[in-house]
N, C-alpha and C. Protein backbone atom coordinates (compact mmCIF):
# COMPACT_ATOMS: atom_id res chain seq x y z
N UNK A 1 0.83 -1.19 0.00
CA UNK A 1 0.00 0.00 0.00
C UNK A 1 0.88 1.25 0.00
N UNK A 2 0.97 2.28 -0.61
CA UNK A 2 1.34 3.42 -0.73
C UNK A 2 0.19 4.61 0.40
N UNK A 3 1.82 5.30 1.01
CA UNK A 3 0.61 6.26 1.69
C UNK A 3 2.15 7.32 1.82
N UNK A 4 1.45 8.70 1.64
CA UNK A 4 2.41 9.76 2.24
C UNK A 4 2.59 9.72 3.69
N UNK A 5 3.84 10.51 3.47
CA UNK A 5 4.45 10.22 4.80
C UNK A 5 5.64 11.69 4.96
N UNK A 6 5.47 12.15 6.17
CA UNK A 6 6.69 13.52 6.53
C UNK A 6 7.55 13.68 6.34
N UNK A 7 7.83 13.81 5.68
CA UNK A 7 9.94 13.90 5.34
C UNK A 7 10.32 13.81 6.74
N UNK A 8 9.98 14.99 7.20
CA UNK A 8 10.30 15.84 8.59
C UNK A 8 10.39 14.35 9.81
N UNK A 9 9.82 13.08 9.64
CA UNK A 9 9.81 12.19 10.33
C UNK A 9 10.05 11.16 10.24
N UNK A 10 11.26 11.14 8.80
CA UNK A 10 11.76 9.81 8.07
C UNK A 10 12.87 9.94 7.99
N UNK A 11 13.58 9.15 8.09
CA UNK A 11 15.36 9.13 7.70
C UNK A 11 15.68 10.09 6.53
N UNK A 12 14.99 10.49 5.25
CA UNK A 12 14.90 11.43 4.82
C UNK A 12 14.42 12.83 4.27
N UNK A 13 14.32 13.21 5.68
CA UNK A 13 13.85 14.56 5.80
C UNK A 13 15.08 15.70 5.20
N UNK A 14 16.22 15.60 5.66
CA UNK A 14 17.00 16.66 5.25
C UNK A 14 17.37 16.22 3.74
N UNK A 15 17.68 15.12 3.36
CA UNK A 15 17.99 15.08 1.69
C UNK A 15 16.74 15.72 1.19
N UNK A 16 15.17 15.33 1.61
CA UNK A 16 13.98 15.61 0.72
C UNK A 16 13.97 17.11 0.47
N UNK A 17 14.51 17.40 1.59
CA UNK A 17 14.36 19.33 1.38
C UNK A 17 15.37 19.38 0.56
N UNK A 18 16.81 18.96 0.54
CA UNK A 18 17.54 19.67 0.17
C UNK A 18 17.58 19.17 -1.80
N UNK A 19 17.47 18.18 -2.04
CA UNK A 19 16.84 17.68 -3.08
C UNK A 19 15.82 17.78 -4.22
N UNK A 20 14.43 18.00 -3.19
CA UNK A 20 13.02 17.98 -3.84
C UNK A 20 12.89 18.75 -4.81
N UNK A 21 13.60 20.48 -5.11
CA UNK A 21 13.03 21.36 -5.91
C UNK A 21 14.62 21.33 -7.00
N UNK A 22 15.37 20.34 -6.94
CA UNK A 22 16.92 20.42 -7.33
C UNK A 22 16.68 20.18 -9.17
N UNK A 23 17.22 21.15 -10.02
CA UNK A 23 17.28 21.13 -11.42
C UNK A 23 17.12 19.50 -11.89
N UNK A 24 18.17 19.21 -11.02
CA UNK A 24 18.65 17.77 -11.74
C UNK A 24 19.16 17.03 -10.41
N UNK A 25 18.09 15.99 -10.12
CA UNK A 25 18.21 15.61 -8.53
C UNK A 25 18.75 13.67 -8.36
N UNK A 26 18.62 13.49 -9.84
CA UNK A 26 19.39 12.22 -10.17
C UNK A 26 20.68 11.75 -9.88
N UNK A 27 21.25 11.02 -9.80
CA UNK A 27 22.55 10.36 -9.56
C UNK A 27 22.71 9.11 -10.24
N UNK A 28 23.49 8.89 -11.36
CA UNK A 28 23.88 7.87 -12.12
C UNK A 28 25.42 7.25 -11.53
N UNK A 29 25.24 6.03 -11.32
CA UNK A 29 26.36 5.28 -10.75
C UNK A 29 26.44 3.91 -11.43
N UNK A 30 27.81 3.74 -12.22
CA UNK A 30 28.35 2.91 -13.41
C UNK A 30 29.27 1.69 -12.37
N UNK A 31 29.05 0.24 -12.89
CA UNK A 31 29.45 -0.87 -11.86
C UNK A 31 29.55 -1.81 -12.96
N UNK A 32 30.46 -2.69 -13.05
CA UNK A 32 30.84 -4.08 -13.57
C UNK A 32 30.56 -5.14 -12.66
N UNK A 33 29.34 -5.63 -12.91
CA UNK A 33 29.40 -6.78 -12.54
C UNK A 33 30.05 -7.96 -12.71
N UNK A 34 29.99 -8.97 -12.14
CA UNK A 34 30.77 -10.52 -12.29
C UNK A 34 29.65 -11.48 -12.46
N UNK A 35 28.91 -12.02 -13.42
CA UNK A 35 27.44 -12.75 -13.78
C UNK A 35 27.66 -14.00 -14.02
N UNK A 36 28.86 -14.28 -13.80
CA UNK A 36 29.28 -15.98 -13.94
C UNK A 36 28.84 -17.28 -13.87
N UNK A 37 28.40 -16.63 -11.95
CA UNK A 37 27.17 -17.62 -11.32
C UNK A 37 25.91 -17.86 -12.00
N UNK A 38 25.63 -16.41 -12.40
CA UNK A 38 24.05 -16.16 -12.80
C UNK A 38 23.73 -16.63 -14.45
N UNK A 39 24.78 -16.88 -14.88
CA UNK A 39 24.70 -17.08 -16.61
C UNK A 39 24.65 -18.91 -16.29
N UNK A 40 25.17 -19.64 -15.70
CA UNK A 40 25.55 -20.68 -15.28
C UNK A 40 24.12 -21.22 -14.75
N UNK A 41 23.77 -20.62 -13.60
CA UNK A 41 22.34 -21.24 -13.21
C UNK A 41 21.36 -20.98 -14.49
N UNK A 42 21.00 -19.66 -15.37
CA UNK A 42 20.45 -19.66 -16.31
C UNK A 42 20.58 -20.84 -17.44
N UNK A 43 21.71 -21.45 -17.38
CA UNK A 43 22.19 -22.80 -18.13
C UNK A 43 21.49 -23.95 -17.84
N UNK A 44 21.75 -24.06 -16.23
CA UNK A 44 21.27 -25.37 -15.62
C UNK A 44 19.88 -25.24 -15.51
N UNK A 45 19.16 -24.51 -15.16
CA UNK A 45 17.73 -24.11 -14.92
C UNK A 45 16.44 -24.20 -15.67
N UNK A 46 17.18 -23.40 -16.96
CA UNK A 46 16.71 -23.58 -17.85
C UNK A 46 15.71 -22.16 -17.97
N UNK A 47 16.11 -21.18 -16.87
CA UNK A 47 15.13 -19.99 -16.66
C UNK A 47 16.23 -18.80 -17.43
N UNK A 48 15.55 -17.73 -17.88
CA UNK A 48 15.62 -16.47 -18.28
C UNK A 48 17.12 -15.98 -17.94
N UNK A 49 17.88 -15.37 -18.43
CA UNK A 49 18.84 -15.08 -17.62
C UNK A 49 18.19 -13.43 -17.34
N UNK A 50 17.32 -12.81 -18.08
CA UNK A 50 16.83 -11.22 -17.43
C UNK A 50 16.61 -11.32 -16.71
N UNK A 51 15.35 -12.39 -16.25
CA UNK A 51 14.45 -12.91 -15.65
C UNK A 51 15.26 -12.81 -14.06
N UNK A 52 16.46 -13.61 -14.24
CA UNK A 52 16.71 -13.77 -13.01
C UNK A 52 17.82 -12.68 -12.51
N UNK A 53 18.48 -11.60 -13.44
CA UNK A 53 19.33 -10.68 -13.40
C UNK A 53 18.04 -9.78 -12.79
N UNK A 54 16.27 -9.83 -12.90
CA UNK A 54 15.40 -8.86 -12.40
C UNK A 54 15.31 -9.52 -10.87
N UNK A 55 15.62 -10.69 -10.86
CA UNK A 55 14.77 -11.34 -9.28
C UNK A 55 16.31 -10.43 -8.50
N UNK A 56 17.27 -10.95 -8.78
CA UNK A 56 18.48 -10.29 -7.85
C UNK A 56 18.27 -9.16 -7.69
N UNK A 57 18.25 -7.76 -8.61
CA UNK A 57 17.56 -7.00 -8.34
C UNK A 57 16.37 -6.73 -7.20
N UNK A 58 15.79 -6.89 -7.39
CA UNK A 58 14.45 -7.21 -6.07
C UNK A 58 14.96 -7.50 -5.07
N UNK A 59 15.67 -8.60 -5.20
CA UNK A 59 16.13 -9.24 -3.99
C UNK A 59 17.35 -8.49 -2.93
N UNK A 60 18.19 -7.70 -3.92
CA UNK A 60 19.15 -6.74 -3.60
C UNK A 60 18.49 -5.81 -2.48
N UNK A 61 17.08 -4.98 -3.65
CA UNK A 61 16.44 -4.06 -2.90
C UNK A 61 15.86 -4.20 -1.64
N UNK A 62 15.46 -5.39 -2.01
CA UNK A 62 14.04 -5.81 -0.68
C UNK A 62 14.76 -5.97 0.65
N UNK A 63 16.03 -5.44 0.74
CA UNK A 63 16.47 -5.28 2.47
C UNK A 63 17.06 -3.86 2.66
N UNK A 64 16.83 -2.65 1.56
CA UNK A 64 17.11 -1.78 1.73
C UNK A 64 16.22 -1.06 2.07
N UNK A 65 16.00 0.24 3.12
CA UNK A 65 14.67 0.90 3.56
C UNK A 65 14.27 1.61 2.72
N UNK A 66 15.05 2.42 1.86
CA UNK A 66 15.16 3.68 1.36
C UNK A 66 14.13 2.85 -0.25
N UNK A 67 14.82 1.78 -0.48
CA UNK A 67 13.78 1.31 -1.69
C UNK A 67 12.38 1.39 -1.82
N UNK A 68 11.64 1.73 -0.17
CA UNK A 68 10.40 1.62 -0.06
C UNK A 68 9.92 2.75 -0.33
N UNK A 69 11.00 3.67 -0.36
CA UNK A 69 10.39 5.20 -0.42
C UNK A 69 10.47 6.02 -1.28
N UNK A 70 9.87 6.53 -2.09
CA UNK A 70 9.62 7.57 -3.36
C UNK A 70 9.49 9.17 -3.28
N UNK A 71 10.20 9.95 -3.77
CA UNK A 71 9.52 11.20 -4.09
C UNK A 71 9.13 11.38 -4.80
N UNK A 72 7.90 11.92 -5.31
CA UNK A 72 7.09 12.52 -6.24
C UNK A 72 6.05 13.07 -5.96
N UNK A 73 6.07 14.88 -7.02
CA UNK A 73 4.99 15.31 -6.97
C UNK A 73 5.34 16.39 -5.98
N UNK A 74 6.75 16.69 -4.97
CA UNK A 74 7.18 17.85 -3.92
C UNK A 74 6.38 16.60 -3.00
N UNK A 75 6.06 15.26 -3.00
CA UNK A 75 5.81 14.75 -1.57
C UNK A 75 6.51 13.19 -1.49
N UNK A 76 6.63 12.80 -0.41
CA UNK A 76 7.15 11.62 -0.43
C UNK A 76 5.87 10.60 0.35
N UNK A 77 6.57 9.33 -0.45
CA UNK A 77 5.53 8.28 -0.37
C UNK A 77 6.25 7.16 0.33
N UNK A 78 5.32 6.11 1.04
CA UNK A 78 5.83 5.04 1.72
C UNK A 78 5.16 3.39 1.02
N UNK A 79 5.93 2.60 0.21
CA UNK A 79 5.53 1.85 0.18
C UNK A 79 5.85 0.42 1.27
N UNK A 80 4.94 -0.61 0.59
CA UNK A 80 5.35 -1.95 1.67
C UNK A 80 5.89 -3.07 0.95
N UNK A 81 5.85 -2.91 -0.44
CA UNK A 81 5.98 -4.26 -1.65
C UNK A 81 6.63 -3.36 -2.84
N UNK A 82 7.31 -4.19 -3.66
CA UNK A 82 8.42 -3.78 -4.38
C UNK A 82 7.75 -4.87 -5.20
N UNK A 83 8.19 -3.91 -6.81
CA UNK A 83 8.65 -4.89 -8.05
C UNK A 83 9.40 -3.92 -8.76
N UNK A 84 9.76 -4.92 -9.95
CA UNK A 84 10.63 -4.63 -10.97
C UNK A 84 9.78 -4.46 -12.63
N UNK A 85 10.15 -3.46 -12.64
CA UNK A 85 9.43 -3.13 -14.35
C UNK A 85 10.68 -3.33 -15.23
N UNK A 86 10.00 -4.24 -16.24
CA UNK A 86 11.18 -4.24 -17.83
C UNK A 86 9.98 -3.28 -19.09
N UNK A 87 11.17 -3.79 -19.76
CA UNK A 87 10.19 -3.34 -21.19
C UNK A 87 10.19 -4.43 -21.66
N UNK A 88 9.09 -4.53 -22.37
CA UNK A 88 8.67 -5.53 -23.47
C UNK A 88 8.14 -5.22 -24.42
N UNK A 89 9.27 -6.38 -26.00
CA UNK A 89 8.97 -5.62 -27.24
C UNK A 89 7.43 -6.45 -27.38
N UNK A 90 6.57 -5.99 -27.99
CA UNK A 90 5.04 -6.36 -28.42
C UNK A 90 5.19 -7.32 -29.47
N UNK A 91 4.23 -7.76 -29.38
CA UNK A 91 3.55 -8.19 -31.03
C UNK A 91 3.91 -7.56 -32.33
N UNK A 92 3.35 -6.33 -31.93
CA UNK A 92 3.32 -5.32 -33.65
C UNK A 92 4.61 -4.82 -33.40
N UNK A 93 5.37 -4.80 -32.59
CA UNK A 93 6.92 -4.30 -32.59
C UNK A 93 7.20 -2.76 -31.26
N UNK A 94 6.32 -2.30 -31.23
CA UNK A 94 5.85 -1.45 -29.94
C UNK A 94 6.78 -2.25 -28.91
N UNK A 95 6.95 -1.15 -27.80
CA UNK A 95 7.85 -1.25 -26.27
C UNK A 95 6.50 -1.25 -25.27
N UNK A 96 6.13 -1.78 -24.70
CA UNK A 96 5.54 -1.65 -23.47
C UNK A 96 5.42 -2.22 -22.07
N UNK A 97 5.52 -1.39 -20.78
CA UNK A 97 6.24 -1.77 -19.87
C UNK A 97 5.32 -2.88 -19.09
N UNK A 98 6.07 -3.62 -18.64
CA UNK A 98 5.69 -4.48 -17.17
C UNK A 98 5.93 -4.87 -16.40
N UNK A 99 5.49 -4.82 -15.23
CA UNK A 99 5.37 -4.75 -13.85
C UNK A 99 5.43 -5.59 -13.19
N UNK A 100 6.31 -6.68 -13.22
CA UNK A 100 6.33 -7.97 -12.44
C UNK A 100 6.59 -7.84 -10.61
N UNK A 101 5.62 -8.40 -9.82
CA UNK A 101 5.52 -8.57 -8.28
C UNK A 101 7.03 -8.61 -7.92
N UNK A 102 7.75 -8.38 -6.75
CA UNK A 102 9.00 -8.97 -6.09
C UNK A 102 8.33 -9.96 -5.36
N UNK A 103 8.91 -11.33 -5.59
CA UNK A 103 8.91 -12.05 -4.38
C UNK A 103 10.21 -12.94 -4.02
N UNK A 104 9.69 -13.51 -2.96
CA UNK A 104 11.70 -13.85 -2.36
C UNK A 104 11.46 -15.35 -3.15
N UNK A 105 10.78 -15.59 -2.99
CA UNK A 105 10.69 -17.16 -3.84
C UNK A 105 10.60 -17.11 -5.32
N UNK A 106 11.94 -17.37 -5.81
CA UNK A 106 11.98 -17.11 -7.29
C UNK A 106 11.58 -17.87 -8.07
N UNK A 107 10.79 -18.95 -7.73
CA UNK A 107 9.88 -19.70 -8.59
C UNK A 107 8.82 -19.24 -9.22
N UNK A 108 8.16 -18.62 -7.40
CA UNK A 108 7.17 -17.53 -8.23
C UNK A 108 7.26 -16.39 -9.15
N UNK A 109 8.69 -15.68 -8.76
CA UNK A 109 8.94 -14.80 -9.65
C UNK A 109 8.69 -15.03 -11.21
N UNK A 110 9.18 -16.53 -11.48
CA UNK A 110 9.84 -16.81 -12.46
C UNK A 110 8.13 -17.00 -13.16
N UNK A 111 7.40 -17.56 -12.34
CA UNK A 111 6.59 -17.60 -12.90
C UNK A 111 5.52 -16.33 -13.20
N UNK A 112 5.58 -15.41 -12.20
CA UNK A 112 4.84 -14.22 -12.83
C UNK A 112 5.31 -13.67 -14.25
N UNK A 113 6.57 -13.69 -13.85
CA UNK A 113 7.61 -13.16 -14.93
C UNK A 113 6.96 -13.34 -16.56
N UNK A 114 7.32 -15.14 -16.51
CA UNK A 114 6.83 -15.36 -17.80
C UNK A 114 5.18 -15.21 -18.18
N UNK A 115 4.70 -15.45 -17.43
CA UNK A 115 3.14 -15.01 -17.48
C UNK A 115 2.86 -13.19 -17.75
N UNK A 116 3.59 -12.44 -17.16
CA UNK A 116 2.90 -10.81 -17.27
C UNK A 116 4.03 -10.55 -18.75
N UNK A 117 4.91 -10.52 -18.85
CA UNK A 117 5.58 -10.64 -20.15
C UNK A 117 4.97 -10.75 -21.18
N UNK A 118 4.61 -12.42 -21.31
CA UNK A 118 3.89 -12.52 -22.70
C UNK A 118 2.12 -12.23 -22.83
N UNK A 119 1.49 -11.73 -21.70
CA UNK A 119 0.21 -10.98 -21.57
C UNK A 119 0.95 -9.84 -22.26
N UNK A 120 1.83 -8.78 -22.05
CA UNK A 120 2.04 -7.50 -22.24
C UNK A 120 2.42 -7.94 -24.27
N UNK A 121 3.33 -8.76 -24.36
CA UNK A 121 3.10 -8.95 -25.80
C UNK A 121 2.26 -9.60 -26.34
N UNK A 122 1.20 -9.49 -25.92
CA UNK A 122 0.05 -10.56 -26.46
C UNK A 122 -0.62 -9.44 -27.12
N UNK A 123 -1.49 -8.91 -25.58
CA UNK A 123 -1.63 -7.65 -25.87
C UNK A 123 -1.56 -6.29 -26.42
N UNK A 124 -0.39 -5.82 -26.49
CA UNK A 124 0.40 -5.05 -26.64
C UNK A 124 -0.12 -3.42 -25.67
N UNK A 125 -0.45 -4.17 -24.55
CA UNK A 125 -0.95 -3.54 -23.39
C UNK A 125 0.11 -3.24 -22.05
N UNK A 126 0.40 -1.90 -21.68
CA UNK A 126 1.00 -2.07 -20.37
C UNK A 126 0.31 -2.73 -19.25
N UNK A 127 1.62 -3.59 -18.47
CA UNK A 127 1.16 -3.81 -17.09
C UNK A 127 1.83 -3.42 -15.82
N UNK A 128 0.93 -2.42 -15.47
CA UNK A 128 1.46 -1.48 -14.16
C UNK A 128 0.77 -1.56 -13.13
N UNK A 129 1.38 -1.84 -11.81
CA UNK A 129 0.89 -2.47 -11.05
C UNK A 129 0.27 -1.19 -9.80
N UNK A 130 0.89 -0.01 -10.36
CA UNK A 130 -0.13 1.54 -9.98
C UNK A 130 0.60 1.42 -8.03
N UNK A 131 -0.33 2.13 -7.46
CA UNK A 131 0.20 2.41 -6.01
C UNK A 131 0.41 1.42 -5.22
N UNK A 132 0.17 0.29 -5.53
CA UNK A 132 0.14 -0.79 -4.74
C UNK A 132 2.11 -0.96 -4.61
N UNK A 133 2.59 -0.71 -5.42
CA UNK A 133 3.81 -1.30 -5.42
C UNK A 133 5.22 -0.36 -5.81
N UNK A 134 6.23 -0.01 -4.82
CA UNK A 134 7.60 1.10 -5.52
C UNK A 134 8.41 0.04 -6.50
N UNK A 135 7.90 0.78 -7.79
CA UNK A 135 8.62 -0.39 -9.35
C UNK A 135 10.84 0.41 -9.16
N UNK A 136 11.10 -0.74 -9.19
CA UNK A 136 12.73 -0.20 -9.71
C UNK A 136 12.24 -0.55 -11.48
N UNK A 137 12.67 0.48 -11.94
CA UNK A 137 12.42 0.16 -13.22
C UNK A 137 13.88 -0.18 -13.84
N UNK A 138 13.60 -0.63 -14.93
CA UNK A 138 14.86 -1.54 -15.59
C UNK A 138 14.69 -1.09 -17.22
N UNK A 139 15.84 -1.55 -18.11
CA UNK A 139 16.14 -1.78 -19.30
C UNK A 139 17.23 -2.13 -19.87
N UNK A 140 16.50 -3.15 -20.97
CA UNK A 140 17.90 -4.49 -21.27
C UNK A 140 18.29 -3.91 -22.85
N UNK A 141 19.05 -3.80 -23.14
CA UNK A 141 19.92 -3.57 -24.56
C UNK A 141 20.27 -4.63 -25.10
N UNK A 142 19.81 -5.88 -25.32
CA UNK A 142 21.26 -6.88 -25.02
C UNK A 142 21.61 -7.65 -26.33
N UNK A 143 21.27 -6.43 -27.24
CA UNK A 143 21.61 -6.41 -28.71
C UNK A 143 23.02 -6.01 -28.67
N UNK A 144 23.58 -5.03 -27.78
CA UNK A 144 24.58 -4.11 -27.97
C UNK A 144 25.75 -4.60 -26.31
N UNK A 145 26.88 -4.22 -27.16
CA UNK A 145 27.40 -3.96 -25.64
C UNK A 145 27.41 -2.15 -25.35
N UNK A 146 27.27 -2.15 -23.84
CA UNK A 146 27.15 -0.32 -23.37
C UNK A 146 27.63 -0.91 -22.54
N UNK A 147 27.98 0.84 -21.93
CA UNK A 147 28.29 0.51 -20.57
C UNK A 147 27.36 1.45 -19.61
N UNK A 148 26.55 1.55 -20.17
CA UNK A 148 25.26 2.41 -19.15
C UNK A 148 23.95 3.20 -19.78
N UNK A 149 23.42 3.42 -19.18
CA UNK A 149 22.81 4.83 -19.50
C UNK A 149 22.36 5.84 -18.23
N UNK A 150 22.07 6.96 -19.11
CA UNK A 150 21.74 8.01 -18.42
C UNK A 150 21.18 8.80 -18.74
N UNK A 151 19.85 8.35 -18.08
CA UNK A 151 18.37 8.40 -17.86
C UNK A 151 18.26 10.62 -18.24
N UNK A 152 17.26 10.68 -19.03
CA UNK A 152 16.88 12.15 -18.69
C UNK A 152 16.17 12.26 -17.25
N UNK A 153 16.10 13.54 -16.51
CA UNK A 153 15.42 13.30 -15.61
C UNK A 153 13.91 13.78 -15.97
N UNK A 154 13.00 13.56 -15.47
CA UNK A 154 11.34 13.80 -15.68
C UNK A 154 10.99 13.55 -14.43
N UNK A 155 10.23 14.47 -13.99
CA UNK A 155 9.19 14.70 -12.93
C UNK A 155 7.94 13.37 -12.47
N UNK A 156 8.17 12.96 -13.92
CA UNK A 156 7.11 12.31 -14.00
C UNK A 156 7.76 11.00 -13.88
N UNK A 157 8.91 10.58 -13.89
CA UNK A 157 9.48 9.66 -13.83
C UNK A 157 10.84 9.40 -12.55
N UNK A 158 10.11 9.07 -11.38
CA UNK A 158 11.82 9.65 -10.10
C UNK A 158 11.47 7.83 -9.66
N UNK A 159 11.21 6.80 -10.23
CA UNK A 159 11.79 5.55 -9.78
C UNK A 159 13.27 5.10 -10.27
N UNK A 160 13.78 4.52 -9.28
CA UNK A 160 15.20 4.07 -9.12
C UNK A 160 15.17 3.11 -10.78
N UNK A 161 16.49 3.50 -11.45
CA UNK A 161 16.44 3.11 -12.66
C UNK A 161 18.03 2.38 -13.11
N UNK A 162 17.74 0.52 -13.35
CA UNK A 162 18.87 0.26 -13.85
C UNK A 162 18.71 -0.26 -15.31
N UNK A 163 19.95 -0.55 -16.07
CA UNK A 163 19.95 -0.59 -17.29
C UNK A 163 20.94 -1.17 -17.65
N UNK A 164 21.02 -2.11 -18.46
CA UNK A 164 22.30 -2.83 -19.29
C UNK A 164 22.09 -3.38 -20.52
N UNK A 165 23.29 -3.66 -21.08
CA UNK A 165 23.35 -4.14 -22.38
C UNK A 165 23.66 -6.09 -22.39
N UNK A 166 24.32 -5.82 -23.17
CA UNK A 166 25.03 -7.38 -24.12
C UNK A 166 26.17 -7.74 -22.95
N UNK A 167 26.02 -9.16 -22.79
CA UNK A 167 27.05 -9.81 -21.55
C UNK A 167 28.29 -9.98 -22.28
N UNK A 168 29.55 -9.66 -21.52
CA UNK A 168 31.02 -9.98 -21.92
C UNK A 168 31.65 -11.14 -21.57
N UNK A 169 31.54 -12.21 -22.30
CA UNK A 169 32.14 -12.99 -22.08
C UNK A 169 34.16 -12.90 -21.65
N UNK A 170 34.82 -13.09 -20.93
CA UNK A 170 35.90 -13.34 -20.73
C UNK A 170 36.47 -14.43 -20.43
N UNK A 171 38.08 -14.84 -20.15
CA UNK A 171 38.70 -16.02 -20.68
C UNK A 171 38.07 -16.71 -18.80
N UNK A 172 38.12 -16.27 -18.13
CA UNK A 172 38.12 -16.62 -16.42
C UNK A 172 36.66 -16.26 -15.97
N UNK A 173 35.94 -15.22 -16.66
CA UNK A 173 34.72 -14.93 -16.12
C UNK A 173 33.87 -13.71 -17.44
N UNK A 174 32.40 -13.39 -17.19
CA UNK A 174 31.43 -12.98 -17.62
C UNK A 174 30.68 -11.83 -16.82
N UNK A 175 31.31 -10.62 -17.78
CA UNK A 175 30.59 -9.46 -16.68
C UNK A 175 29.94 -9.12 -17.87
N UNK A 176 29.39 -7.76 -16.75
CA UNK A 176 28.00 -6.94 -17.45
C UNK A 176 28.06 -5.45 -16.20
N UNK A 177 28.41 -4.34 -17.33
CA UNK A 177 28.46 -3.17 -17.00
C UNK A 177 26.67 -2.93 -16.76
N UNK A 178 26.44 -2.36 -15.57
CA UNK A 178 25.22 -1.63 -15.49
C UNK A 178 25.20 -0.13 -14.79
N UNK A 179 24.31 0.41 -15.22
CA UNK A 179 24.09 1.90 -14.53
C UNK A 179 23.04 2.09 -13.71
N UNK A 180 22.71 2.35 -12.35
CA UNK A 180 22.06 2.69 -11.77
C UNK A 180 21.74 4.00 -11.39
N UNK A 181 20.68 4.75 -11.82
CA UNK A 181 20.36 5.83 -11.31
C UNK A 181 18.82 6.27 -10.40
N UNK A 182 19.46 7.04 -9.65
CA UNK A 182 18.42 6.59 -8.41
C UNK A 182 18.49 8.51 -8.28
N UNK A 183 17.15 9.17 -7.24
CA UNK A 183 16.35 10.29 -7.31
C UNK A 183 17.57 10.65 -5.87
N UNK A 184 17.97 11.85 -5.42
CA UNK A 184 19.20 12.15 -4.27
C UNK A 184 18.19 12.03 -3.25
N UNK A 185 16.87 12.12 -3.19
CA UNK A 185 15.90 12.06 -2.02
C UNK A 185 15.84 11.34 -1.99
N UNK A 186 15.84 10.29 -2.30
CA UNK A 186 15.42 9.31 -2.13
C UNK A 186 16.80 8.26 -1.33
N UNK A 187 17.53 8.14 -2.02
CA UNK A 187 18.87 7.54 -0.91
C UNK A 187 19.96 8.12 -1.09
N UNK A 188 20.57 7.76 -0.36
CA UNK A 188 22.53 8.84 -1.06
C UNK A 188 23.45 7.75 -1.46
N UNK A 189 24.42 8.23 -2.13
CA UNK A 189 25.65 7.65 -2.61
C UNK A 189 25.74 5.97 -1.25
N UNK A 190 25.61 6.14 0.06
CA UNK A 190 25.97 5.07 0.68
C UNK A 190 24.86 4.08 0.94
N UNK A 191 23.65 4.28 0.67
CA UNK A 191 22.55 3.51 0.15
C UNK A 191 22.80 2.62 -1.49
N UNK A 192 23.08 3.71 -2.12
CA UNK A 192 23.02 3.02 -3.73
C UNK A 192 24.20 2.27 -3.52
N UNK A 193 25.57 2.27 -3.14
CA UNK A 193 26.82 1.71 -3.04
C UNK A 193 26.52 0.11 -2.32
N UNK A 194 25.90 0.56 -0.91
CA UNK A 194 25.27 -0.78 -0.50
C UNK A 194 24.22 -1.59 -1.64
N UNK A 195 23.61 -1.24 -1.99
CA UNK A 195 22.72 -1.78 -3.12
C UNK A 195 23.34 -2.68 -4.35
N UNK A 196 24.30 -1.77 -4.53
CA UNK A 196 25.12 -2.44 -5.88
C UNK A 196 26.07 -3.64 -5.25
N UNK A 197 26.79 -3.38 -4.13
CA UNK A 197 27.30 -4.34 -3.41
C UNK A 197 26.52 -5.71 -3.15
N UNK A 198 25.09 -5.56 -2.41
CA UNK A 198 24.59 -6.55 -2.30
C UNK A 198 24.26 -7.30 -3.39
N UNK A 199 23.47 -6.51 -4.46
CA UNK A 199 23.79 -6.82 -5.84
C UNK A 199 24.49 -7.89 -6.20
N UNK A 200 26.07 -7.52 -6.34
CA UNK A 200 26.67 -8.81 -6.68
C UNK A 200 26.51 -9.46 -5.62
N UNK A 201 26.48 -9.92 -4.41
CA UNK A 201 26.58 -10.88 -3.36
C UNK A 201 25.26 -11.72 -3.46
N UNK A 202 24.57 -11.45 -4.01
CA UNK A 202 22.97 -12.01 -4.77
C UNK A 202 22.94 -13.16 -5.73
N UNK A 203 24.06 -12.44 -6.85
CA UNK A 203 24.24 -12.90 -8.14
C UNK A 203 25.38 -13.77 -8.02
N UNK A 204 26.50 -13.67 -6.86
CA UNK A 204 26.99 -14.88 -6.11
C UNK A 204 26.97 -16.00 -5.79
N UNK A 205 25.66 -15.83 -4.82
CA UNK A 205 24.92 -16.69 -4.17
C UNK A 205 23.79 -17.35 -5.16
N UNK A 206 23.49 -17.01 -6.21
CA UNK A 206 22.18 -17.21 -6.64
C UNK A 206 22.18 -18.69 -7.02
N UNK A 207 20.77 -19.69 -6.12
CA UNK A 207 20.94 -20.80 -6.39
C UNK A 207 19.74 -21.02 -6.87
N UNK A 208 18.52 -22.42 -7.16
CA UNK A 208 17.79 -22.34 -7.85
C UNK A 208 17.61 -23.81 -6.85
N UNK A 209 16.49 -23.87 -5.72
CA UNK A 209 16.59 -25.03 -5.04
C UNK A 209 15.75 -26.32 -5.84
């Protein structure tokens, strides 16, 4: 459930002020991952490798506080449930986004996953899962190798935003440059740093019971 909530009575009260009315209140932060593990279980599994590069994600977030919390609009919001938005190419060739649940059990993930996906290209309908849920939104390139992007900022758009391209294979291991950019009210440099950290320790660990 989404509900406003005081700056003035949240861990970020002084960023929200000092932030909220800021030209350009974004922060883009560039990281090489190590996906070794995660390309490997995608092998054995037989599941998605986005799919599960989105559950780590989630899973990263879902012990951080600051993920629950949004600015928008000059107010800040409190959520209780997290997902992850991709894009999906359509039917007729159209982008449209969807909104897959976080959950810690990546079976289910896996299975919303493939289920709201191919509804959204069936369709060629967004699926947004509206106040119920703070989306980290995402986008995959993985036509190309990059090493990031960086997001315009929009008012209309202040969810935490990662993005990558095409995986690098190497002789010892398999990375993947991503960019994370996240709203300054919303967490600081030692929030997002923890994030990206846990991040890989996710994609580490990631097993498939």
């Amino acid at each position: 459930m989404k509900q406003e909530i005081n700056p003035k009575d949240s861990p970020r009260g002084f960023a929200f002020e000092l932030w909220k009315t800021a030209g350009m209140p974004k922060v883009t932060i560039f990281k090489t991952f190590d996906i070794s593990r995660l390309i490997k279980v995608a092998k054995r599994s037989g599941m998605k490798t986005n799919m599960l590069m989105c559950w780590c994600i989630g899973h990263a977030a879902s012990g951080i506080e600051e993920f629950y919390t949004l600015p928008a609009g000059g107010h800040l919001w409190k959520y209780d449930r997290l997902a992850v938005n991709i894009v999906v190419k359509t039917a007729n060739g159209a982008a449209h986004l969807c909104d897959i649940p976080y959950s810690e059990d990546i079976h289910q993930f896996n299975e919303d996953y493939l289920r709201l996906t191919r509804q959204v290209h069936d369709t060629n309908e967004d699926h947004l899962l509206g106040d119920e849920y703070m989306a980290i939104d995402t986008s995959t390139l993985a036509e190309c190798e990059i090493d990031g992007v960086a997001s315009v900022y929009s008012e209309l758009f202040t969810n935490p935003f990662l993005a990558w391209g095409k995986y690098r294979r190497g002789f010892l291991k398999t990375t993947l440059p991503i960019s994370f950019q996240f709203h300054h009210a919303q967490m600081d440099g030692f929030e997002a740093g923890l994030f990206l950290n846990r991040l890989q320790e996710v994609i580490n660990n990631l097993k498939i019971a």
